[in-house]
PDB file of N, CA and C in Angstrom:
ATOM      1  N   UNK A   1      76.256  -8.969  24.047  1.00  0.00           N
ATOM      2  CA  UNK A   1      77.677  -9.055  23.782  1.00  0.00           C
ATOM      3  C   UNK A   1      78.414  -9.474  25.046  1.00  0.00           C
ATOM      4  N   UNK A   2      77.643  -9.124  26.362  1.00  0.00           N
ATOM      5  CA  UNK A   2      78.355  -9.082  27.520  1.00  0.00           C
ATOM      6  C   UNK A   2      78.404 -10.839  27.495  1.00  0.00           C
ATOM      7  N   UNK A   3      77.078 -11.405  27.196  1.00  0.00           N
ATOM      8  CA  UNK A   3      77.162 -13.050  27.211  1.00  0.00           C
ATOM      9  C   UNK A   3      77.998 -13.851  26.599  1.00  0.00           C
ATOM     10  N   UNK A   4      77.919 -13.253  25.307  1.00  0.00           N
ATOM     11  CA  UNK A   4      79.393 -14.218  24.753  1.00  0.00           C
ATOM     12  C   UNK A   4      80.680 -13.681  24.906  1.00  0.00           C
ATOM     13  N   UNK A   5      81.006 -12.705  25.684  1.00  0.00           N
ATOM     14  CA  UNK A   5      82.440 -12.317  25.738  1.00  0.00           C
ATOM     15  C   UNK A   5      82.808 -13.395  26.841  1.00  0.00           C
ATOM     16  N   UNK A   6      81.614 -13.277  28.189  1.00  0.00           N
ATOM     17  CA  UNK A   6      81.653 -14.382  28.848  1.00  0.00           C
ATOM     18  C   UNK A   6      81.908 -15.919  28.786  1.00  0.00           C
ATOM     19  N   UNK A   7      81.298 -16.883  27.765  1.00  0.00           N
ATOM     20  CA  UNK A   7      81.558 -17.831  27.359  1.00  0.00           C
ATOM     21  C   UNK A   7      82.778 -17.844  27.418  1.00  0.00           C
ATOM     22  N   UNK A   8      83.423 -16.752  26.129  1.00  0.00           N
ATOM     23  CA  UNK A   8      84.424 -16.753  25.657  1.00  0.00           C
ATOM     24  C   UNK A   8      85.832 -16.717  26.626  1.00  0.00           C
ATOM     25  N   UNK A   9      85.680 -16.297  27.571  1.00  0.00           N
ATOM     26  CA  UNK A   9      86.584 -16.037  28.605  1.00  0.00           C
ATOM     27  C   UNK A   9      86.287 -17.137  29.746  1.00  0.00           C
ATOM     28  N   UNK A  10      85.339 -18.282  29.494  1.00  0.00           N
ATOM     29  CA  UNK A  10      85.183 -19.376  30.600  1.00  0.00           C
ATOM     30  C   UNK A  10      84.449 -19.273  31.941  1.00  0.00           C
ATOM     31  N   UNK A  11      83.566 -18.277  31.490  1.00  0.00           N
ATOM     32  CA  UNK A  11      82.182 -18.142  32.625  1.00  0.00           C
ATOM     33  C   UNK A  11      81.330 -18.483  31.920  1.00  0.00           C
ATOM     34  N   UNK A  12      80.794 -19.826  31.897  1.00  0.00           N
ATOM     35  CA  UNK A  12      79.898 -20.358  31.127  1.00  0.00           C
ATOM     36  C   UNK A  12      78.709 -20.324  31.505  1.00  0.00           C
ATOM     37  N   UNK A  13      78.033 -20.009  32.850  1.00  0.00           N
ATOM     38  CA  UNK A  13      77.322 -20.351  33.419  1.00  0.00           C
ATOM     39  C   UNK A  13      76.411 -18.789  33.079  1.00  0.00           C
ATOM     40  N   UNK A  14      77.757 -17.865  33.639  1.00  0.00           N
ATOM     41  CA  UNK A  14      76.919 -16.592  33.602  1.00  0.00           C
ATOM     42  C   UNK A  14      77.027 -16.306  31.663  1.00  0.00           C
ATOM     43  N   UNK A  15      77.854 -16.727  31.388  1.00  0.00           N
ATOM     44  CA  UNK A  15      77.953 -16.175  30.125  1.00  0.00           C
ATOM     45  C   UNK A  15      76.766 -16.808  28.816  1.00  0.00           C
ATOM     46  N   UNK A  16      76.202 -18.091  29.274  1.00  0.00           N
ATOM     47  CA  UNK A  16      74.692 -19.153  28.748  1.00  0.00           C
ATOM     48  C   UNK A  16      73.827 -17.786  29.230  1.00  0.00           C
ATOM     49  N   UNK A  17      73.447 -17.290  30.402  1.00  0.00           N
ATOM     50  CA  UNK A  17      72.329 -16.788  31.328  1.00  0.00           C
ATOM     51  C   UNK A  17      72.136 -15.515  30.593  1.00  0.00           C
ATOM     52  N   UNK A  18      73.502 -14.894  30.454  1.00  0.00           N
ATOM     53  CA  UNK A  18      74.088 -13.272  29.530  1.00  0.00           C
ATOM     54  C   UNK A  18      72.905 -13.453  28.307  1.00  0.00           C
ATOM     55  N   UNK A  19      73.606 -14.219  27.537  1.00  0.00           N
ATOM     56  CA  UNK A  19      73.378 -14.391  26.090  1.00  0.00           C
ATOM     57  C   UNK A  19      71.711 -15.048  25.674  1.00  0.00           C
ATOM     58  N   UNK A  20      71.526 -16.249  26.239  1.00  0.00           N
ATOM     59  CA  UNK A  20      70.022 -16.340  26.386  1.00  0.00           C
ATOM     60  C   UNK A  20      69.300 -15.189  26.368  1.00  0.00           C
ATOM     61  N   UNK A  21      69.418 -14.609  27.713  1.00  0.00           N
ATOM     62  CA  UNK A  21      68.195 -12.976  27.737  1.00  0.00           C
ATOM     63  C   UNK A  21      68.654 -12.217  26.719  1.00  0.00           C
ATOM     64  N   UNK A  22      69.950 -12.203  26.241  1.00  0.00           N
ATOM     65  CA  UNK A  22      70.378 -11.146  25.184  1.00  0.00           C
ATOM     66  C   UNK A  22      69.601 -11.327  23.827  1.00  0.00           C
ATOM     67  N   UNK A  23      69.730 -12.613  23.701  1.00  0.00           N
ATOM     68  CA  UNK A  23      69.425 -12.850  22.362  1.00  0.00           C
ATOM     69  C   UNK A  23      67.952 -12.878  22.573  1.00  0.00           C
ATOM     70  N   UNK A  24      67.035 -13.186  23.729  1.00  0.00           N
ATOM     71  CA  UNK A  24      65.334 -13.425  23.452  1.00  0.00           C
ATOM     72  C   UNK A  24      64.956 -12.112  23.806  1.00  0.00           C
ATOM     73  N   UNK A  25      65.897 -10.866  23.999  1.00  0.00           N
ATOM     74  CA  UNK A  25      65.232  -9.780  24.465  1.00  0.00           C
ATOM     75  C   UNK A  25      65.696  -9.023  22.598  1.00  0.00           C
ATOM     76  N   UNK A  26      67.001  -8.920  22.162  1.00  0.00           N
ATOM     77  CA  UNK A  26      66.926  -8.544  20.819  1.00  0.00           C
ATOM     78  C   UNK A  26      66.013  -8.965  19.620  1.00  0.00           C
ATOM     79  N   UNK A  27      65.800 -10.366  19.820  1.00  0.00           N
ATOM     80  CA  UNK A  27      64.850 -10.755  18.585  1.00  0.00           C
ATOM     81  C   UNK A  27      63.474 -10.050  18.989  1.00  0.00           C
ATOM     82  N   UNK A  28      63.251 -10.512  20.292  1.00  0.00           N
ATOM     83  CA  UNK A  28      61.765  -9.663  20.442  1.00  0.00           C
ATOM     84  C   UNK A  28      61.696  -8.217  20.258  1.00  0.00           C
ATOM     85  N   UNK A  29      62.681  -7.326  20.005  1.00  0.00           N
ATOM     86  CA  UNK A  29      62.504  -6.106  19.575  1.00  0.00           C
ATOM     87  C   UNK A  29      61.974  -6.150  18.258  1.00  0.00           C
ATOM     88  N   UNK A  30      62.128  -6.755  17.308  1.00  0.00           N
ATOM     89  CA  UNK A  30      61.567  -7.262  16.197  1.00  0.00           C
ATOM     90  C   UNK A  30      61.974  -6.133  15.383  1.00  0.00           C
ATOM     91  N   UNK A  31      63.642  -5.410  15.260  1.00  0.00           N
ATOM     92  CA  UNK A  31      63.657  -4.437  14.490  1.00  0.00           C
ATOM     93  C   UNK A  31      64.999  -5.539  13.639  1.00  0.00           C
ATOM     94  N   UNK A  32      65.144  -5.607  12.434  1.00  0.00           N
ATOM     95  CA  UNK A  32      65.539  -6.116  11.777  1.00  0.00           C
ATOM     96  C   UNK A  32      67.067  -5.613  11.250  1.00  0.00           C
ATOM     97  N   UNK A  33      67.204  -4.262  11.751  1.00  0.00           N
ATOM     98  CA  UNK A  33      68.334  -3.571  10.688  1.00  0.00           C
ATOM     99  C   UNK A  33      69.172  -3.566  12.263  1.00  0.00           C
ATOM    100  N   UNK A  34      68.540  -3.176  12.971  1.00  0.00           N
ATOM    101  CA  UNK A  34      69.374  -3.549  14.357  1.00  0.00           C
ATOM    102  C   UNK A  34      70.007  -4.584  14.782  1.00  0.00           C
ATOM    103  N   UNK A  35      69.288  -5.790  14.799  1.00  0.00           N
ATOM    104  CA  UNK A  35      69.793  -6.710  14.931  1.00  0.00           C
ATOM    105  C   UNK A  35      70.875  -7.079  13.863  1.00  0.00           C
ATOM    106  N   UNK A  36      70.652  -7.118  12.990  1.00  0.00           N
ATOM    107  CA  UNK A  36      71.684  -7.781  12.304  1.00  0.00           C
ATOM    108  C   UNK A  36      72.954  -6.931  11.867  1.00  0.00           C
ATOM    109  N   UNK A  37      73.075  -5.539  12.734  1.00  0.00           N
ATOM    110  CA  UNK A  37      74.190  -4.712  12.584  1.00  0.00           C
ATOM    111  C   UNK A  37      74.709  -5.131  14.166  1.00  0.00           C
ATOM    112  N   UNK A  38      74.023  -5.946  14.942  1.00  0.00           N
ATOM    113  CA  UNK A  38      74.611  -6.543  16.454  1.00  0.00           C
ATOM    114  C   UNK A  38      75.153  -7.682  16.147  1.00  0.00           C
ATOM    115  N   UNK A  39      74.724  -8.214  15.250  1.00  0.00           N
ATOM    116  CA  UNK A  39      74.740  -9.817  14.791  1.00  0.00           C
ATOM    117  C   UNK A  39      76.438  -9.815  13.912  1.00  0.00           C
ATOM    118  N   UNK A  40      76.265  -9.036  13.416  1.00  0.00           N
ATOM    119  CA  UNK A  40      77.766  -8.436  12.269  1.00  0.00           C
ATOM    120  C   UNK A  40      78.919  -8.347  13.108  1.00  0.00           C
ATOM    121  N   UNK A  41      78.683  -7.165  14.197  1.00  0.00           N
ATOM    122  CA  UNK A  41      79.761  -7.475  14.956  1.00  0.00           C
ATOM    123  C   UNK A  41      79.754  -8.534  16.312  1.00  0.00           C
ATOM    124  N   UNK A  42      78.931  -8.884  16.620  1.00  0.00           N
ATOM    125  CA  UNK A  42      79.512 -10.230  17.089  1.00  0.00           C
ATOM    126  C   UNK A  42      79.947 -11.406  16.795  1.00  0.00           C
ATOM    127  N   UNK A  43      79.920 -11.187  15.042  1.00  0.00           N
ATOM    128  CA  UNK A  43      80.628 -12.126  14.348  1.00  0.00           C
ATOM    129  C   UNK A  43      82.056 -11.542  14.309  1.00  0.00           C
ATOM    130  N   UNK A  44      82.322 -10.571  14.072  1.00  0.00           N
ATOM    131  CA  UNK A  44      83.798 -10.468  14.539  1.00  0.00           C
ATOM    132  C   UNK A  44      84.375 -10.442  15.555  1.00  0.00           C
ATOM    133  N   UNK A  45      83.864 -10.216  16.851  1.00  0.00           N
ATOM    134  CA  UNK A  45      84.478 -10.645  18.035  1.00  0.00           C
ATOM    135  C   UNK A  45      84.498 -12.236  17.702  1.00  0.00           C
ATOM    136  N   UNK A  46      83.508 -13.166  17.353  1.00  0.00           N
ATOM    137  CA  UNK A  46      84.002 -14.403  17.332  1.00  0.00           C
ATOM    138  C   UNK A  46      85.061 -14.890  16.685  1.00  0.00           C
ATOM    139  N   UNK A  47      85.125 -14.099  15.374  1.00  0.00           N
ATOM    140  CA  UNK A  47      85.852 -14.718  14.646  1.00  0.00           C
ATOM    141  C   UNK A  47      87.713 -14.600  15.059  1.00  0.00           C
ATOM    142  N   UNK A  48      87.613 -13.178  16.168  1.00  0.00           N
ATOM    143  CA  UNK A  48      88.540 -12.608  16.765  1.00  0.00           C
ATOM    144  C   UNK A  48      89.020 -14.166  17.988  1.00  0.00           C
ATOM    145  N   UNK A  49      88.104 -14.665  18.993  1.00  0.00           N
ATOM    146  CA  UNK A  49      88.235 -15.167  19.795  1.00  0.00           C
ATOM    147  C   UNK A  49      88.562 -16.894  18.877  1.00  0.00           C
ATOM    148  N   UNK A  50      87.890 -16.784  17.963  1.00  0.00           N
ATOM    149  CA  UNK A  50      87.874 -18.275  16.880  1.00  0.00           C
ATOM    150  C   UNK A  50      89.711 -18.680  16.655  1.00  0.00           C
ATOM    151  N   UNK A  51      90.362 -17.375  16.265  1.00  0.00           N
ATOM    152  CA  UNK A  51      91.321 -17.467  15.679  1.00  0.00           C
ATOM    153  C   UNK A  51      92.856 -17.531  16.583  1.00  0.00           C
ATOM    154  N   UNK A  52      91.871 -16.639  17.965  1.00  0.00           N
ATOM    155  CA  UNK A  52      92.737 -17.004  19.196  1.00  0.00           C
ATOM    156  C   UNK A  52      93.237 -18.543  19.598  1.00  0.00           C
ATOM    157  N   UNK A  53      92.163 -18.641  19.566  1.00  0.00           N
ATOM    158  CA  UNK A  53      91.987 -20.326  20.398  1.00  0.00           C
ATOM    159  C   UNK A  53      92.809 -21.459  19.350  1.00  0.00           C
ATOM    160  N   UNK A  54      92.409 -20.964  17.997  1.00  0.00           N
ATOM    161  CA  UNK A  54      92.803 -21.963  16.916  1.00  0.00           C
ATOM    162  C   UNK A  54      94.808 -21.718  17.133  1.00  0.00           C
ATOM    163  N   UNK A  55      95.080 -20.680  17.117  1.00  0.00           N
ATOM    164  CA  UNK A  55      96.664 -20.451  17.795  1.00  0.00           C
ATOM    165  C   UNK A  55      97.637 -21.247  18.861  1.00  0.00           C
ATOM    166  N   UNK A  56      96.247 -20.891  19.701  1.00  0.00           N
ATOM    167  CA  UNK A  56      96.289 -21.794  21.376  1.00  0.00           C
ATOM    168  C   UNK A  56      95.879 -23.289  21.448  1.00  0.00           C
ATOM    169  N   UNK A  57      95.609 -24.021  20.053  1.00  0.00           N
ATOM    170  CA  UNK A  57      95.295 -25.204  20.040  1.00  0.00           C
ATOM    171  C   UNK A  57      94.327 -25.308  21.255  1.00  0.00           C
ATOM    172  N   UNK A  58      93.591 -24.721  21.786  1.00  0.00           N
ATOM    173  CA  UNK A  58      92.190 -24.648  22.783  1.00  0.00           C
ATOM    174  C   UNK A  58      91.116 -25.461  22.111  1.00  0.00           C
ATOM    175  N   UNK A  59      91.414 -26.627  21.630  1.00  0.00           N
ATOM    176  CA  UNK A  59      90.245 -27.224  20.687  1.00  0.00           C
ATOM    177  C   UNK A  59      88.642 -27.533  21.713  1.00  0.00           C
ATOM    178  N   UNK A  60      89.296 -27.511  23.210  1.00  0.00           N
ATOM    179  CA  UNK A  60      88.347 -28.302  23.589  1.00  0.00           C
ATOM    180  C   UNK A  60      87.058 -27.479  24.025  1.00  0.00           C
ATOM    181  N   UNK A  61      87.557 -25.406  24.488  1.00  0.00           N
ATOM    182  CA  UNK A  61      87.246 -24.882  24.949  1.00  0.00           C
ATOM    183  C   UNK A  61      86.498 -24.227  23.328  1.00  0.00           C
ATOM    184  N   UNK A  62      87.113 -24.503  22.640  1.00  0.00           N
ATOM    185  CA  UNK A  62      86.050 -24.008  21.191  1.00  0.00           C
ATOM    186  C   UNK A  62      85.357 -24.696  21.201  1.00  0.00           C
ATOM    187  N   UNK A  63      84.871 -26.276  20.947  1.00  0.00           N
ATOM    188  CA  UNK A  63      83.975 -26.540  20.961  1.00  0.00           C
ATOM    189  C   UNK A  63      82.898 -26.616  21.979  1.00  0.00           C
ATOM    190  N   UNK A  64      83.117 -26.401  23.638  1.00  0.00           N
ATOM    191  CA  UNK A  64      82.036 -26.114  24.633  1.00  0.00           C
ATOM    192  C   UNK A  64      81.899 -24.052  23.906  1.00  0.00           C
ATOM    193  N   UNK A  65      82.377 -23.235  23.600  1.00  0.00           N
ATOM    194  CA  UNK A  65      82.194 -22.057  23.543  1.00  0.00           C
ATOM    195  C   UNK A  65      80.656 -22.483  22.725  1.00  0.00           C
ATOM    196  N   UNK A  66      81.725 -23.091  21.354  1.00  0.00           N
ATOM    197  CA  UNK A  66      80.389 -22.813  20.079  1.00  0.00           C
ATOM    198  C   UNK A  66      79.258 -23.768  20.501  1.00  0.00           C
ATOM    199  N   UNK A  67      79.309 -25.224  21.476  1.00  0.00           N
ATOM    200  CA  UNK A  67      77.906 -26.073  21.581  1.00  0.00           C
ATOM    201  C   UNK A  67      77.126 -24.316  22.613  1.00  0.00           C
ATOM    202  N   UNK A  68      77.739 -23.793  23.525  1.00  0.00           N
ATOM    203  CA  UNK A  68      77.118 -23.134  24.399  1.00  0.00           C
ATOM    204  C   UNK A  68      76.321 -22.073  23.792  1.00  0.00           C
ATOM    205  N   UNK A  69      76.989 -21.514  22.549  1.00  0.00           N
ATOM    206  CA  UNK A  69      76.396 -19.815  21.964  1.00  0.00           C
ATOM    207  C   UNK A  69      75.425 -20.561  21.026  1.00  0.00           C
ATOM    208  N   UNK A  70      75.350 -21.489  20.400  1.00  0.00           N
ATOM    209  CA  UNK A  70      74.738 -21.973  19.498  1.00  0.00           C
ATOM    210  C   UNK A  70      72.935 -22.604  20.297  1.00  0.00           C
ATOM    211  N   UNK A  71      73.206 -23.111  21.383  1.00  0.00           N
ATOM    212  CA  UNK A  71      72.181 -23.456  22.199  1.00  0.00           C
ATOM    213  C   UNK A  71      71.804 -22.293  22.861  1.00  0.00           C
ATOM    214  N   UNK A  72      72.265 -21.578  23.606  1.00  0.00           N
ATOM    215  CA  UNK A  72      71.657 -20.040  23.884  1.00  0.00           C
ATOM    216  C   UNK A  72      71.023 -19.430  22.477  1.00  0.00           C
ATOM    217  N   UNK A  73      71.508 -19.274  21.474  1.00  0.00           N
ATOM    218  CA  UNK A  73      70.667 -18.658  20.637  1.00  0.00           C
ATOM    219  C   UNK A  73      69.434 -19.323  20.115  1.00  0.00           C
ATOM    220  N   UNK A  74      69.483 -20.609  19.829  1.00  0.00           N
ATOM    221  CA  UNK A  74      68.438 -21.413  19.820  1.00  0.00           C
ATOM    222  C   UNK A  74      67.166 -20.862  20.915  1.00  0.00           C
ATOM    223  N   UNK A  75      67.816 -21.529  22.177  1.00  0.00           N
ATOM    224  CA  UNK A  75      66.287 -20.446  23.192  1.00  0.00           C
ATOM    225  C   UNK A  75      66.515 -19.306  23.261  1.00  0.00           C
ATOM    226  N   UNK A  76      66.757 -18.474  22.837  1.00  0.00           N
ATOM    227  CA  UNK A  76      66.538 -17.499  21.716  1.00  0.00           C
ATOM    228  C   UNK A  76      65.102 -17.077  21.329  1.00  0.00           C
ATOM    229  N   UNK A  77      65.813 -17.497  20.323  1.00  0.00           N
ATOM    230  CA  UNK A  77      64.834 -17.521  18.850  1.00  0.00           C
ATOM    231  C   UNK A  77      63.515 -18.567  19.118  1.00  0.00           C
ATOM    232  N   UNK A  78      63.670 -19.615  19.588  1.00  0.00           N
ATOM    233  CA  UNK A  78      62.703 -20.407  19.965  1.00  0.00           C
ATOM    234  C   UNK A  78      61.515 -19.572  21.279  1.00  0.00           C
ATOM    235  N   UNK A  79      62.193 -18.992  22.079  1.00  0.00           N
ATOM    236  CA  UNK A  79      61.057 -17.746  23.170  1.00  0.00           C
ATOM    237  C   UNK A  79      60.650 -16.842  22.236  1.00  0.00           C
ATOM    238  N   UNK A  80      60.828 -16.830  20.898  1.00  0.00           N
ATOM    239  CA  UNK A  80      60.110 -15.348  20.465  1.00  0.00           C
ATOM    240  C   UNK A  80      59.591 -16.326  18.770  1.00  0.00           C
ATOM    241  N   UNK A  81      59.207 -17.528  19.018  1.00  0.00           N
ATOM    242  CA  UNK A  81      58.629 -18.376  17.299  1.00  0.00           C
ATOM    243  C   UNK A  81      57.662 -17.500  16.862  1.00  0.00           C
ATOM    244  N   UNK A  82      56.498 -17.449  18.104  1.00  0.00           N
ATOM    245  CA  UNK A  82      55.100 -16.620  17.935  1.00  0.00           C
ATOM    246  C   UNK A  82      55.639 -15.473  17.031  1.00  0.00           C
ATOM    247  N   UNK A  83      56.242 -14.697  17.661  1.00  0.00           N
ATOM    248  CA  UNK A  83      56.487 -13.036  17.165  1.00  0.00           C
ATOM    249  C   UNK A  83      56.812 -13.125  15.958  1.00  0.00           C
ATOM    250  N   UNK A  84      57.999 -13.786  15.334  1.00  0.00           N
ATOM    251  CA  UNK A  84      58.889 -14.302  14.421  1.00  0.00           C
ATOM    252  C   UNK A  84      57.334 -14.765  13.251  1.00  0.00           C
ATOM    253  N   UNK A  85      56.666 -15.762  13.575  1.00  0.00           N
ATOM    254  CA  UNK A  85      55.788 -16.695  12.658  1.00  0.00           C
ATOM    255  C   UNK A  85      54.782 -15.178  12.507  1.00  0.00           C
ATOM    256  N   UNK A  86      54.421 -14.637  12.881  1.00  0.00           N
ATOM    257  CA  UNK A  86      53.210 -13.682  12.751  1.00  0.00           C
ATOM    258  C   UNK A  86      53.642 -12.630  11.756  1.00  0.00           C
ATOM    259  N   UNK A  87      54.996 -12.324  12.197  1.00  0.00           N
ATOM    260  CA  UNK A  87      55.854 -11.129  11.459  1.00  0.00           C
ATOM    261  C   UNK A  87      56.233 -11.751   9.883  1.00  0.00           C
ATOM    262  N   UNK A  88      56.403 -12.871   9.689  1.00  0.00           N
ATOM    263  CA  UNK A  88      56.470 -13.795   8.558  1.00  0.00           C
ATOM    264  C   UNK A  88      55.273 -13.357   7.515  1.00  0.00           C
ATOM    265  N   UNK A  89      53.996 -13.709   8.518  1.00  0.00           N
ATOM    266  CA  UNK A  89      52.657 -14.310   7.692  1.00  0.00           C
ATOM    267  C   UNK A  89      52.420 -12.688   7.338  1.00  0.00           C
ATOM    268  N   UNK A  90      52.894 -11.746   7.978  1.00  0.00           N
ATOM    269  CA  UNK A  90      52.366 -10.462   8.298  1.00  0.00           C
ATOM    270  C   UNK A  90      52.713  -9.796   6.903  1.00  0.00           C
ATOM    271  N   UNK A  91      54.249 -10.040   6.553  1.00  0.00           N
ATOM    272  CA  UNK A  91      54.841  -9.435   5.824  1.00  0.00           C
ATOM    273  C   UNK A  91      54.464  -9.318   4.480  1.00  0.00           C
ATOM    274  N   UNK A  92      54.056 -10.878   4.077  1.00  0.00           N
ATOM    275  CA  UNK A  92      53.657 -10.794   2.685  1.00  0.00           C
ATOM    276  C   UNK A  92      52.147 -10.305   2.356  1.00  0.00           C
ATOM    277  N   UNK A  93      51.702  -9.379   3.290  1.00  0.00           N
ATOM    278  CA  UNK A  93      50.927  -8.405   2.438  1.00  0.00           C
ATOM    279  C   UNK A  93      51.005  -7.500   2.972  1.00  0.00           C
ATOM    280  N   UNK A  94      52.512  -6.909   2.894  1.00  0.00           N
ATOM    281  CA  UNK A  94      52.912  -5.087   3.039  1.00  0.00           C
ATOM    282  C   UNK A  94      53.506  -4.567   1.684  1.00  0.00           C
ATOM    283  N   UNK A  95      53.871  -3.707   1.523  1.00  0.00           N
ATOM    284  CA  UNK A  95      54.258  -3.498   0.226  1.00  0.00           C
ATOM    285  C   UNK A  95      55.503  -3.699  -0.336  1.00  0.00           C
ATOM    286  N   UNK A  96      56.572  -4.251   0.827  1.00  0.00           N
ATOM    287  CA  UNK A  96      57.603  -4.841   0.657  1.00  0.00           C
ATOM    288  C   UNK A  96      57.251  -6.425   0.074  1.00  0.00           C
ATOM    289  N   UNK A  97      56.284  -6.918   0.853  1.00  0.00           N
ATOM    290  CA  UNK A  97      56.076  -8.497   0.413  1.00  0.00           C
ATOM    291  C   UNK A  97      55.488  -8.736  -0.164  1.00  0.00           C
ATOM    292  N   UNK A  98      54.281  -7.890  -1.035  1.00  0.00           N
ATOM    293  CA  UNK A  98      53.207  -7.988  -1.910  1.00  0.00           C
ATOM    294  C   UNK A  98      52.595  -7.169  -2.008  1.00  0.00           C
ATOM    295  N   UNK A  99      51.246  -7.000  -2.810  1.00  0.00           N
ATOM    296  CA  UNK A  99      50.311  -6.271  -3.003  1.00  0.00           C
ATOM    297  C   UNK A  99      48.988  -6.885  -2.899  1.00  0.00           C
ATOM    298  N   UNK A 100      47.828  -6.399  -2.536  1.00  0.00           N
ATOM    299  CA  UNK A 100      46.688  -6.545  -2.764  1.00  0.00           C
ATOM    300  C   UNK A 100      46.398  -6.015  -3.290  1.00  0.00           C
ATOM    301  N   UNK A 101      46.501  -4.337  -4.533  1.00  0.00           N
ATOM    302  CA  UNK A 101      45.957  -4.675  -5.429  1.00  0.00           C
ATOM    303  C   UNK A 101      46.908  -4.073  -6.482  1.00  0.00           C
ATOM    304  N   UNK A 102      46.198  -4.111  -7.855  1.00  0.00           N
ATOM    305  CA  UNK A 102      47.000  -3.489  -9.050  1.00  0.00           C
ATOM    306  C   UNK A 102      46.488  -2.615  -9.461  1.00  0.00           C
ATOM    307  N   UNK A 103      47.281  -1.148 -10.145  1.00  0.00           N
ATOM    308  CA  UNK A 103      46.787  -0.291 -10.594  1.00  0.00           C
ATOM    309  C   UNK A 103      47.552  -0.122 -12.143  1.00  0.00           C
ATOM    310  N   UNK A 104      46.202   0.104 -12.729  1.00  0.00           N
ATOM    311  CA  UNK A 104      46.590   0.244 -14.168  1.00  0.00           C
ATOM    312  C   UNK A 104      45.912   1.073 -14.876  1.00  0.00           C
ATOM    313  N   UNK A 105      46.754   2.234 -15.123  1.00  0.00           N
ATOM    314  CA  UNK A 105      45.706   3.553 -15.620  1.00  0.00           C
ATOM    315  C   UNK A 105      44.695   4.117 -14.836  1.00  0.00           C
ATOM    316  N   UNK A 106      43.482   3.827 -15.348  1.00  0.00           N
ATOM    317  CA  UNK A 106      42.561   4.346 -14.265  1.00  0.00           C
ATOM    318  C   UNK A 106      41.665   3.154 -13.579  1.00  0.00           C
ATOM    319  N   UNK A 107      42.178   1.733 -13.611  1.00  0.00           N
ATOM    320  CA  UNK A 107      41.569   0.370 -13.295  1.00  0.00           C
ATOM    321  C   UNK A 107      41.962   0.006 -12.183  1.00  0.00           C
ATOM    322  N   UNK A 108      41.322   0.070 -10.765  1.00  0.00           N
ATOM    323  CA  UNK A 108      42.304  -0.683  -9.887  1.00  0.00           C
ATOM    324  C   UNK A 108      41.187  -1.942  -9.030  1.00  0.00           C
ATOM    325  N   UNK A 109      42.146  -3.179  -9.494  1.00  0.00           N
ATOM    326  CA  UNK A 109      41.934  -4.851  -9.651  1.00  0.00           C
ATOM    327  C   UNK A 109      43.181  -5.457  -8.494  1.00  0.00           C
ATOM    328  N   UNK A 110      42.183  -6.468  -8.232  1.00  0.00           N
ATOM    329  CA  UNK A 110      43.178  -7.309  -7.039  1.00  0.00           C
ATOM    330  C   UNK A 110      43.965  -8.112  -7.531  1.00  0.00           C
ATOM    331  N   UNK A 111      44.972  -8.224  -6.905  1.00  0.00           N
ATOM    332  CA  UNK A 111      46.157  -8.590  -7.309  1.00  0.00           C
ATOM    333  C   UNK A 111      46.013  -9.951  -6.792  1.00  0.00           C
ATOM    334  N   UNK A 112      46.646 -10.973  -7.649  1.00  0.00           N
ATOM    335  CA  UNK A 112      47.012 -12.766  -6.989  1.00  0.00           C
ATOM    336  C   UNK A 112      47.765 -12.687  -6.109  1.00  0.00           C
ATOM    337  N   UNK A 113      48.030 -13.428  -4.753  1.00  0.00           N
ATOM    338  CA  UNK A 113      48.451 -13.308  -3.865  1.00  0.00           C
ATOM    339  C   UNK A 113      49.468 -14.554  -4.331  1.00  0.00           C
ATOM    340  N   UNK A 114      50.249 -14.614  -4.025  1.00  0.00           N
ATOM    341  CA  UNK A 114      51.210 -16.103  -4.080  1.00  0.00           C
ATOM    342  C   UNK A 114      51.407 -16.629  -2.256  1.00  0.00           C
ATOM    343  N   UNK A 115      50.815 -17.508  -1.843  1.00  0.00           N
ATOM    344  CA  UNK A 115      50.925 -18.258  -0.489  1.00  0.00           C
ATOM    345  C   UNK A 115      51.589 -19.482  -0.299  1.00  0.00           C
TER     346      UNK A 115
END
């Protein structure tokens, strides 16, 4: 949060550096309900700072904000593909993403996988 408040206030340099580690150190936690309750409200600080600027006719400083947060999150998400692609392939055979097998009465048969 400290990174994009930065952007947002025209320390671009530290505020790219902030947000980069922010964002490749949160995704690699790989907890899902966390992140995206961080992700929620830093959509409202943006949308807070979005609506500022749109006031202030700041057109020029919105669009270096959003090319800057948008490319920091990219290397991001791009330093943690591995983790991300494994946790993918991983999922669809937990019991949230599938089953391996079926139980029926007293019969238990493997289940079709869909890939």
């Amino acid at each position: 949060m400290a990174g994009l408040i930065s952007i947002y206030e025209k320390k671009y340099w530290l505020g790219v550096a902030l947000t980069t580690y922010g964002a490749f150190q949160q995704i690699s936690v790989n907890h899902l309900q966390v992140s995206s309750y961080f992700f929620l409200i830093a959509a409202f600080v943006t949308i807070f700072y979005v609506v500022k600027w749109v006031r202030e006719k700041d057109w020029k400083h919105l669009g270096i904000a959003g090319a800057l947060t948008v490319v920091s999150a990219i290397i991001g998400i791009a330093g943690n593909a591995l983790i991300l692609k494994t946790t993918s392939e991983y999922s669809k055979f937990t019991m949230r993403g599938g089953k391996d097998v079926e139980i029926e009465g007293d019969t238990v048969k493997a289940a079709k996988q869909k890939d």
